[in-house]
N, C-alpha and C. Protein backbone atom coordinates (compact mmCIF):
# COMPACT_ATOMS: atom_id res chain seq x y z
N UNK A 1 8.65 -13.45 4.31
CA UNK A 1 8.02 -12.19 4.58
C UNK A 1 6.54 -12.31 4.23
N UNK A 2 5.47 -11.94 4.92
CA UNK A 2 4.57 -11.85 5.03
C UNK A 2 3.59 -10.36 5.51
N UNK A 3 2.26 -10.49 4.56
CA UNK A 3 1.89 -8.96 5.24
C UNK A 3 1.13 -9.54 5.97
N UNK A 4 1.20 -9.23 7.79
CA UNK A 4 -0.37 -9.91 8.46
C UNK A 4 -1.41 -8.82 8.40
N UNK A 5 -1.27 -7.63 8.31
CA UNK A 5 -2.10 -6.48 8.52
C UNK A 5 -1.96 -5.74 7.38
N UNK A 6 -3.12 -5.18 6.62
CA UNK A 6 -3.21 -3.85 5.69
C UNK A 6 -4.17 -2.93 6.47
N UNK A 7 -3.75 -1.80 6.89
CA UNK A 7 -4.89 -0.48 6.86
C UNK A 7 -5.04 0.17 6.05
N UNK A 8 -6.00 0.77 5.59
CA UNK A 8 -6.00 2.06 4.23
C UNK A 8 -6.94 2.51 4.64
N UNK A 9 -5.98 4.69 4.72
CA UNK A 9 -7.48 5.79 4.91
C UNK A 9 -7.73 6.45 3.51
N UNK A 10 -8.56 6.19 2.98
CA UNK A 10 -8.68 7.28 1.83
C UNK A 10 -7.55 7.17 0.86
N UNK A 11 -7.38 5.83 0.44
CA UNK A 11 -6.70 5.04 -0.82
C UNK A 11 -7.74 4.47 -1.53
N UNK A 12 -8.07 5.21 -2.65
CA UNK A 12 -8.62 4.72 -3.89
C UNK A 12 -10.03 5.03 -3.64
N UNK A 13 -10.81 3.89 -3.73
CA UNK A 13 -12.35 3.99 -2.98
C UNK A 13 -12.36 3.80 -1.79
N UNK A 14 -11.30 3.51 -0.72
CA UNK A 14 -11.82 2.87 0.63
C UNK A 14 -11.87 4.33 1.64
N UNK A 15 -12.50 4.73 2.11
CA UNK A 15 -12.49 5.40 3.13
C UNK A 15 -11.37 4.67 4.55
N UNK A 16 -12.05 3.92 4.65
CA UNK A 16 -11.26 3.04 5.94
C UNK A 16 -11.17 1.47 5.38
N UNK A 17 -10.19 0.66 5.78
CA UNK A 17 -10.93 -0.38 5.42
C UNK A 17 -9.65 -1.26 6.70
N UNK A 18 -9.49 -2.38 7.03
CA UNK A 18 -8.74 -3.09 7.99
C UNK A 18 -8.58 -4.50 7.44
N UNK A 19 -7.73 -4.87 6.57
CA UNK A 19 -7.54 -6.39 6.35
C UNK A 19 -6.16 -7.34 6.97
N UNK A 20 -7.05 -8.25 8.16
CA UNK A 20 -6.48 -9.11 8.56
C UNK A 20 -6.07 -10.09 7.65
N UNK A 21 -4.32 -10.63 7.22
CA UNK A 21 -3.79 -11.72 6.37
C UNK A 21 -3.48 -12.74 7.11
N UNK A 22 -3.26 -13.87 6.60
CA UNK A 22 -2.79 -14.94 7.58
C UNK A 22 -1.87 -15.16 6.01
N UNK A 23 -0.50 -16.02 6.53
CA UNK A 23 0.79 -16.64 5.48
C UNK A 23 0.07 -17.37 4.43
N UNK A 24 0.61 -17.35 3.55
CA UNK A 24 0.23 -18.11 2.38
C UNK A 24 -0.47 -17.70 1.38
N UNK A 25 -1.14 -18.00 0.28
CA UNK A 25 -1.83 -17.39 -0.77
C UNK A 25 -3.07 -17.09 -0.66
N UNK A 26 -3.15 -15.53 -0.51
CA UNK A 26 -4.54 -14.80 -0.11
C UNK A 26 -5.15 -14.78 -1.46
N UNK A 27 -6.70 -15.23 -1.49
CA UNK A 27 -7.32 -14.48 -2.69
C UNK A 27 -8.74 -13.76 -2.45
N UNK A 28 -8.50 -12.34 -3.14
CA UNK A 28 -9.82 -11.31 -3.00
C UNK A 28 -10.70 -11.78 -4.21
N UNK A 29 -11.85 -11.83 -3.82
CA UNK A 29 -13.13 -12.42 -4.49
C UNK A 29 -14.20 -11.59 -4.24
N UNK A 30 -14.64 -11.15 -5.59
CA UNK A 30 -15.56 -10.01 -5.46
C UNK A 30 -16.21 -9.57 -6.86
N UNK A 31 -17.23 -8.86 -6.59
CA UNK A 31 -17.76 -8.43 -8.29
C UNK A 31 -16.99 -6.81 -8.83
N UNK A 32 -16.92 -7.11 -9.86
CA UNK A 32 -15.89 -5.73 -10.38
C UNK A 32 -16.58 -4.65 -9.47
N UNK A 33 -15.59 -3.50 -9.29
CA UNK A 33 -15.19 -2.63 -8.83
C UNK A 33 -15.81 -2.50 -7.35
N UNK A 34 -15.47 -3.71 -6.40
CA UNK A 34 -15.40 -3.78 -5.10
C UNK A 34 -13.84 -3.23 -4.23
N UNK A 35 -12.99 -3.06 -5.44
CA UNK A 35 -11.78 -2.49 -4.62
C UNK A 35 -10.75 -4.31 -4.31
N UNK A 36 -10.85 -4.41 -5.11
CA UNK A 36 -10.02 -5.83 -4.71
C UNK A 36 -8.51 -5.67 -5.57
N UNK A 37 -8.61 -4.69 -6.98
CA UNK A 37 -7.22 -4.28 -7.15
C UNK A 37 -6.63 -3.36 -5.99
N UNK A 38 -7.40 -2.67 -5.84
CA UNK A 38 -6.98 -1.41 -4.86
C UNK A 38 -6.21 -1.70 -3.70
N UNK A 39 -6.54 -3.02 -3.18
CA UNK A 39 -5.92 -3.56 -2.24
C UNK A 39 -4.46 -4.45 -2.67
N UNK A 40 -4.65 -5.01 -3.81
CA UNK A 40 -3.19 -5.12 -4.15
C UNK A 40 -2.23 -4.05 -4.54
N UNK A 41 -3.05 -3.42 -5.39
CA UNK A 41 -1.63 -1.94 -5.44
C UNK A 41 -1.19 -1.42 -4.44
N UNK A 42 -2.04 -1.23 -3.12
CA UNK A 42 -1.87 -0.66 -1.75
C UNK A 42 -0.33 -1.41 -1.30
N UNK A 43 -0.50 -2.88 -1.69
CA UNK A 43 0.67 -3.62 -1.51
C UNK A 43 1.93 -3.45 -2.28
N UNK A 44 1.66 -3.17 -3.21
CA UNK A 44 2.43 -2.96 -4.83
C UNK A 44 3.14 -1.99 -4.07
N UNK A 45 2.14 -0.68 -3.99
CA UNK A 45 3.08 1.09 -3.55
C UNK A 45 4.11 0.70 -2.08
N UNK A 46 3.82 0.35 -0.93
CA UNK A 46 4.68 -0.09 -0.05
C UNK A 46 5.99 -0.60 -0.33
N UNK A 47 5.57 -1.64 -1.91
CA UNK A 47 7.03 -2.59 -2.28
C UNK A 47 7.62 -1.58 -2.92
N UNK A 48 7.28 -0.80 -3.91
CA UNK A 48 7.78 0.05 -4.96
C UNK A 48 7.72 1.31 -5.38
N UNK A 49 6.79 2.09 -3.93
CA UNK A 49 6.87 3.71 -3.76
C UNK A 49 5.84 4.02 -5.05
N UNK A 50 5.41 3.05 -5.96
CA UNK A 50 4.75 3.68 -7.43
C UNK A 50 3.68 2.69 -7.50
N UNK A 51 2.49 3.06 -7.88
CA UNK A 51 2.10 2.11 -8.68
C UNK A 51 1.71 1.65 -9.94
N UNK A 52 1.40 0.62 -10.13
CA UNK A 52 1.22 -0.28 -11.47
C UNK A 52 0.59 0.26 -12.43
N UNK A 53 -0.68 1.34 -11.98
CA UNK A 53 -2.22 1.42 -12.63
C UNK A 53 -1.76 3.12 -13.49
N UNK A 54 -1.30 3.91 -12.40
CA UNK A 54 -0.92 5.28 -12.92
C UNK A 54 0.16 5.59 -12.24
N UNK A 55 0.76 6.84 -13.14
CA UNK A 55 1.89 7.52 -13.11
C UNK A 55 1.90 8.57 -12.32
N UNK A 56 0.91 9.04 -11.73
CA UNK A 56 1.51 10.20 -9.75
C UNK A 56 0.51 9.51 -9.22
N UNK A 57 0.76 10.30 -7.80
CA UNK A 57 -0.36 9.75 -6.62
C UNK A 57 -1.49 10.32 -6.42
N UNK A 58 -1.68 11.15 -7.11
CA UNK A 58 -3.17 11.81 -6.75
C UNK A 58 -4.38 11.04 -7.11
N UNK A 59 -4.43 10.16 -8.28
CA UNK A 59 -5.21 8.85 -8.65
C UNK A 59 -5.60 8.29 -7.04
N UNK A 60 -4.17 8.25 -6.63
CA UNK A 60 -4.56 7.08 -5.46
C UNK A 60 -5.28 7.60 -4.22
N UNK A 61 -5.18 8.54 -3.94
CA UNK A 61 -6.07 9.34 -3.17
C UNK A 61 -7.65 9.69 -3.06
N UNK A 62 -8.71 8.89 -2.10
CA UNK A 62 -10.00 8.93 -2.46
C UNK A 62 -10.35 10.26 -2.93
N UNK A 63 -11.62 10.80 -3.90
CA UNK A 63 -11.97 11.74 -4.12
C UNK A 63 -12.28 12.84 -3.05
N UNK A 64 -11.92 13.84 -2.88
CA UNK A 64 -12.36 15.10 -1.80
C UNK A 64 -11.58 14.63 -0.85
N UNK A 65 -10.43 13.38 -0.27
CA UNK A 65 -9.69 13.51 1.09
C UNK A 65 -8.40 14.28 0.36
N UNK A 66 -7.45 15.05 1.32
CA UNK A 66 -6.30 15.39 1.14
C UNK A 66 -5.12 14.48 1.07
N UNK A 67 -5.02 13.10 1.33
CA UNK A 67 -4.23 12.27 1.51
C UNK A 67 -4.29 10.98 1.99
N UNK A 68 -3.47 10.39 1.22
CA UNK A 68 -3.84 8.67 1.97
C UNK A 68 -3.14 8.52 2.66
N UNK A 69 -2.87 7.12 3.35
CA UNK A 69 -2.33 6.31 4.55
C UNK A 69 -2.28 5.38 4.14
N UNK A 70 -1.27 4.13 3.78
CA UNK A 70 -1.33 2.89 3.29
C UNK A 70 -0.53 2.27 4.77
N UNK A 71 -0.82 1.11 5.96
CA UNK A 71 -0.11 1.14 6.89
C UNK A 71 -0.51 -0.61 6.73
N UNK A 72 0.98 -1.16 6.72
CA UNK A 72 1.03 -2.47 7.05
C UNK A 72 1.84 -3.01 8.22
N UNK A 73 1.38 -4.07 8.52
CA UNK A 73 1.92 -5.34 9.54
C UNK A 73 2.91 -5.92 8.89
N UNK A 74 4.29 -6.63 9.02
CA UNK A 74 4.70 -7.27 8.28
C UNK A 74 5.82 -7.97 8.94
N UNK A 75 5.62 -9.20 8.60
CA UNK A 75 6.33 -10.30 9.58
C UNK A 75 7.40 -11.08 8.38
N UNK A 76 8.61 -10.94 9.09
CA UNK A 76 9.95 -11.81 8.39
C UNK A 76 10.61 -12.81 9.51
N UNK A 77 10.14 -13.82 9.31
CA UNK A 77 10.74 -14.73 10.44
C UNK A 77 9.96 -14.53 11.71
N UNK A 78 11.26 -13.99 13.02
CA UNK A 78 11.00 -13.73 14.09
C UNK A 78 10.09 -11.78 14.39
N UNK A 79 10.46 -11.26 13.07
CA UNK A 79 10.71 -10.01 13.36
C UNK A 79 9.35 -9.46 12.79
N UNK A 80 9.39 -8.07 13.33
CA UNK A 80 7.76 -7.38 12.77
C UNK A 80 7.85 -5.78 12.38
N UNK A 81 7.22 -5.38 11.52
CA UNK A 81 7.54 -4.32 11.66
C UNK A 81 6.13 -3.55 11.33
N UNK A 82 5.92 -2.52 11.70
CA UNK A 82 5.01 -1.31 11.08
C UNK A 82 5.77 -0.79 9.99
N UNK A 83 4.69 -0.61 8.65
CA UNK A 83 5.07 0.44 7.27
C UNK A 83 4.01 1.41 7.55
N UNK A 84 4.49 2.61 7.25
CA UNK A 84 3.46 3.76 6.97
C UNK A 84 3.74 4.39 5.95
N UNK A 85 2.83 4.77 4.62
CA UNK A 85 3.36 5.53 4.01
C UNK A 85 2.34 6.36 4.28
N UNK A 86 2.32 7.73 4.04
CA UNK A 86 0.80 9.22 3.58
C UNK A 86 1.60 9.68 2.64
N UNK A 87 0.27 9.51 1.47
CA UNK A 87 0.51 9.77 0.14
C UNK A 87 -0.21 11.60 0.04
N UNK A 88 0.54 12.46 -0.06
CA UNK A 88 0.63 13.72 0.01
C UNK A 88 0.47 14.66 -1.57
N UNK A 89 -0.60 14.40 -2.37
CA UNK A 89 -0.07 14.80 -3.66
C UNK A 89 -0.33 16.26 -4.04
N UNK A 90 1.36 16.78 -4.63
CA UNK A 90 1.54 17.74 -5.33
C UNK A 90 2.48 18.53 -3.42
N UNK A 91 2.99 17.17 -2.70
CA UNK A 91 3.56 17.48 -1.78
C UNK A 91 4.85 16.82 -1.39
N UNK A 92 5.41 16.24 -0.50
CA UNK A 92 6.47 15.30 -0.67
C UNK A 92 5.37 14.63 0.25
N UNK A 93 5.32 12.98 0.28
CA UNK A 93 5.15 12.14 0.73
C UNK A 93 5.89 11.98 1.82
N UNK A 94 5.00 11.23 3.43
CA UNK A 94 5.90 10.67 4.67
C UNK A 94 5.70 8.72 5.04
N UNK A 95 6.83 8.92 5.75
CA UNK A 95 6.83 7.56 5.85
C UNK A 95 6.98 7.47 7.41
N UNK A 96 7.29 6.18 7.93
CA UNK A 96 7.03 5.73 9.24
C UNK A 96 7.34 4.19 9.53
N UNK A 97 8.52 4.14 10.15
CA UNK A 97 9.14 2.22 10.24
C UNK A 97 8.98 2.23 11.84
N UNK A 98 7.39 1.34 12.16
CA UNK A 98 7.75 1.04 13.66
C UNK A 98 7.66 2.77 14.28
N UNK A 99 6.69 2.92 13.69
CA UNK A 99 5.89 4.81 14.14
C UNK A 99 6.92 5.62 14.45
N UNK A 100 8.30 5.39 13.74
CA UNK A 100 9.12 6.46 13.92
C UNK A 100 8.89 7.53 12.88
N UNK A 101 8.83 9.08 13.30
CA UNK A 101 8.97 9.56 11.95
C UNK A 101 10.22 10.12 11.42
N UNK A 102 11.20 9.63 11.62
CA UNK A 102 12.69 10.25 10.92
C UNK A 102 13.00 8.98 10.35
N UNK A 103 12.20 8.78 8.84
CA UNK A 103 12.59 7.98 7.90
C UNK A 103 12.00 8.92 6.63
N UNK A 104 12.73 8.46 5.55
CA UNK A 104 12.19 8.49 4.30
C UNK A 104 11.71 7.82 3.84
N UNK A 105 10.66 8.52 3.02
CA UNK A 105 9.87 7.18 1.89
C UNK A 105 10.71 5.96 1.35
N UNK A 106 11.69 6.33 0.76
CA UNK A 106 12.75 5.71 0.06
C UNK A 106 13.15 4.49 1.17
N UNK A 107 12.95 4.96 2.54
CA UNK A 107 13.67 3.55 3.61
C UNK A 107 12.90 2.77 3.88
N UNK A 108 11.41 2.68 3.18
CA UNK A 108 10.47 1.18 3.23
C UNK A 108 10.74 0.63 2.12
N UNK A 109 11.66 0.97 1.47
CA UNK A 109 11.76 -0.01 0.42
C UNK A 109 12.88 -1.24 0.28
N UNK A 110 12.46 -2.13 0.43
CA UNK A 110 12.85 -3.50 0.60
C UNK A 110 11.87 -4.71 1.70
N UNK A 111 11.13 -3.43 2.37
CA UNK A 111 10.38 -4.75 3.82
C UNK A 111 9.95 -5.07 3.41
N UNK A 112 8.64 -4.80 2.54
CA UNK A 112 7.68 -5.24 1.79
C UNK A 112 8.73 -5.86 0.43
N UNK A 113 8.10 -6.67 -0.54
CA UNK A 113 9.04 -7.43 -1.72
C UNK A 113 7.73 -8.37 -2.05
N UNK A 114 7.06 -7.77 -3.27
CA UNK A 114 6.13 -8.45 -4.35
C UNK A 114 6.56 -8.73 -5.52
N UNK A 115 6.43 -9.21 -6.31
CA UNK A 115 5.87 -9.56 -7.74
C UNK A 115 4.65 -9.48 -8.26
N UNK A 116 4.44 -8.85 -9.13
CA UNK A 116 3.44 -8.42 -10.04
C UNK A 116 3.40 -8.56 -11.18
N UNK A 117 1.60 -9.57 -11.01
CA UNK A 117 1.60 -10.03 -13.18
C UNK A 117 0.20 -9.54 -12.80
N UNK A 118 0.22 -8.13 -14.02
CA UNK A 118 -0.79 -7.94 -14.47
C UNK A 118 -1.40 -7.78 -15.31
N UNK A 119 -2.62 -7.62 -16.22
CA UNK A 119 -3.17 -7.69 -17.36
C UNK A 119 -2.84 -6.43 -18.49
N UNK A 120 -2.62 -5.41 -17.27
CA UNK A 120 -2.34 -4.22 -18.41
C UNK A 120 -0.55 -3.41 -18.33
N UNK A 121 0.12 -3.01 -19.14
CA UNK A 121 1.50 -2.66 -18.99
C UNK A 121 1.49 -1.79 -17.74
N UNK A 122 2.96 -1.34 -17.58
CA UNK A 122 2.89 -0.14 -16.51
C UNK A 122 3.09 1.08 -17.42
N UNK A 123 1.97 1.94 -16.46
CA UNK A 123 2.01 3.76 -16.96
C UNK A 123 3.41 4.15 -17.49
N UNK A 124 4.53 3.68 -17.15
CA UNK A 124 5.51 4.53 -17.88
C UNK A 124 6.12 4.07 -18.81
């Protein structure tokens, strides 16, 4: 499993941002606070509905937008799929497998599948 595509609207600092992946071990290189965690948690929340850094979603949401969009590419073998999550806070959150919308948040979980080592514990 592989992510080939990340989009993010108004997750964290990015207004927009479009990162093309190719297989194998990606590394973001940058001077602090260019948004290079931001882009792994983006990955993190897809695998695990939560992320690493804090405990609700409103953190994750750029300042002054109403909601994010975390939308990946993601290739297993032969197969591909679209993830969508919109992070909705102090709302219920929607999701989207392959731009359908009669899924739950809860049913992207397994496409995506990370591991995470990071420097500081998790919020809970």
């Amino acid at each position: 499993m592989h992510v080939t595509h990340l989009s993010l609207a108004d997750f964290r600092s990015y207004a927009r941002v479009e990162v093309p992946l190719d297989p194998g071990v990606t590394a973001f290189v940058g001077a602090n606070g260019q948004g290079k965690t931001n882009l792994v948690e983006a990955v993190g929340y897809l695998a695990t509905l939560g992320s690493h850094r804090v405990a609700s979603d409103a953190p994750l949401v750029r300042m002054g937008a109403e909601r994010a969009v975390i939308r990946a590419a993601v290739t297993q073998g032969e197969r591909s799929q679209l993830v969508e999550l919109e992070l909705n806070p102090g709302r219920a959150n929607r999701a989207r497998i392959n731009r359908s919308s009669q899924v739950r948040p809860r049913d992207v979980l397994g496409i995506v599948r990370t591991v995470l080592f990071a420097p500081r514990t998790s919020p809970w």
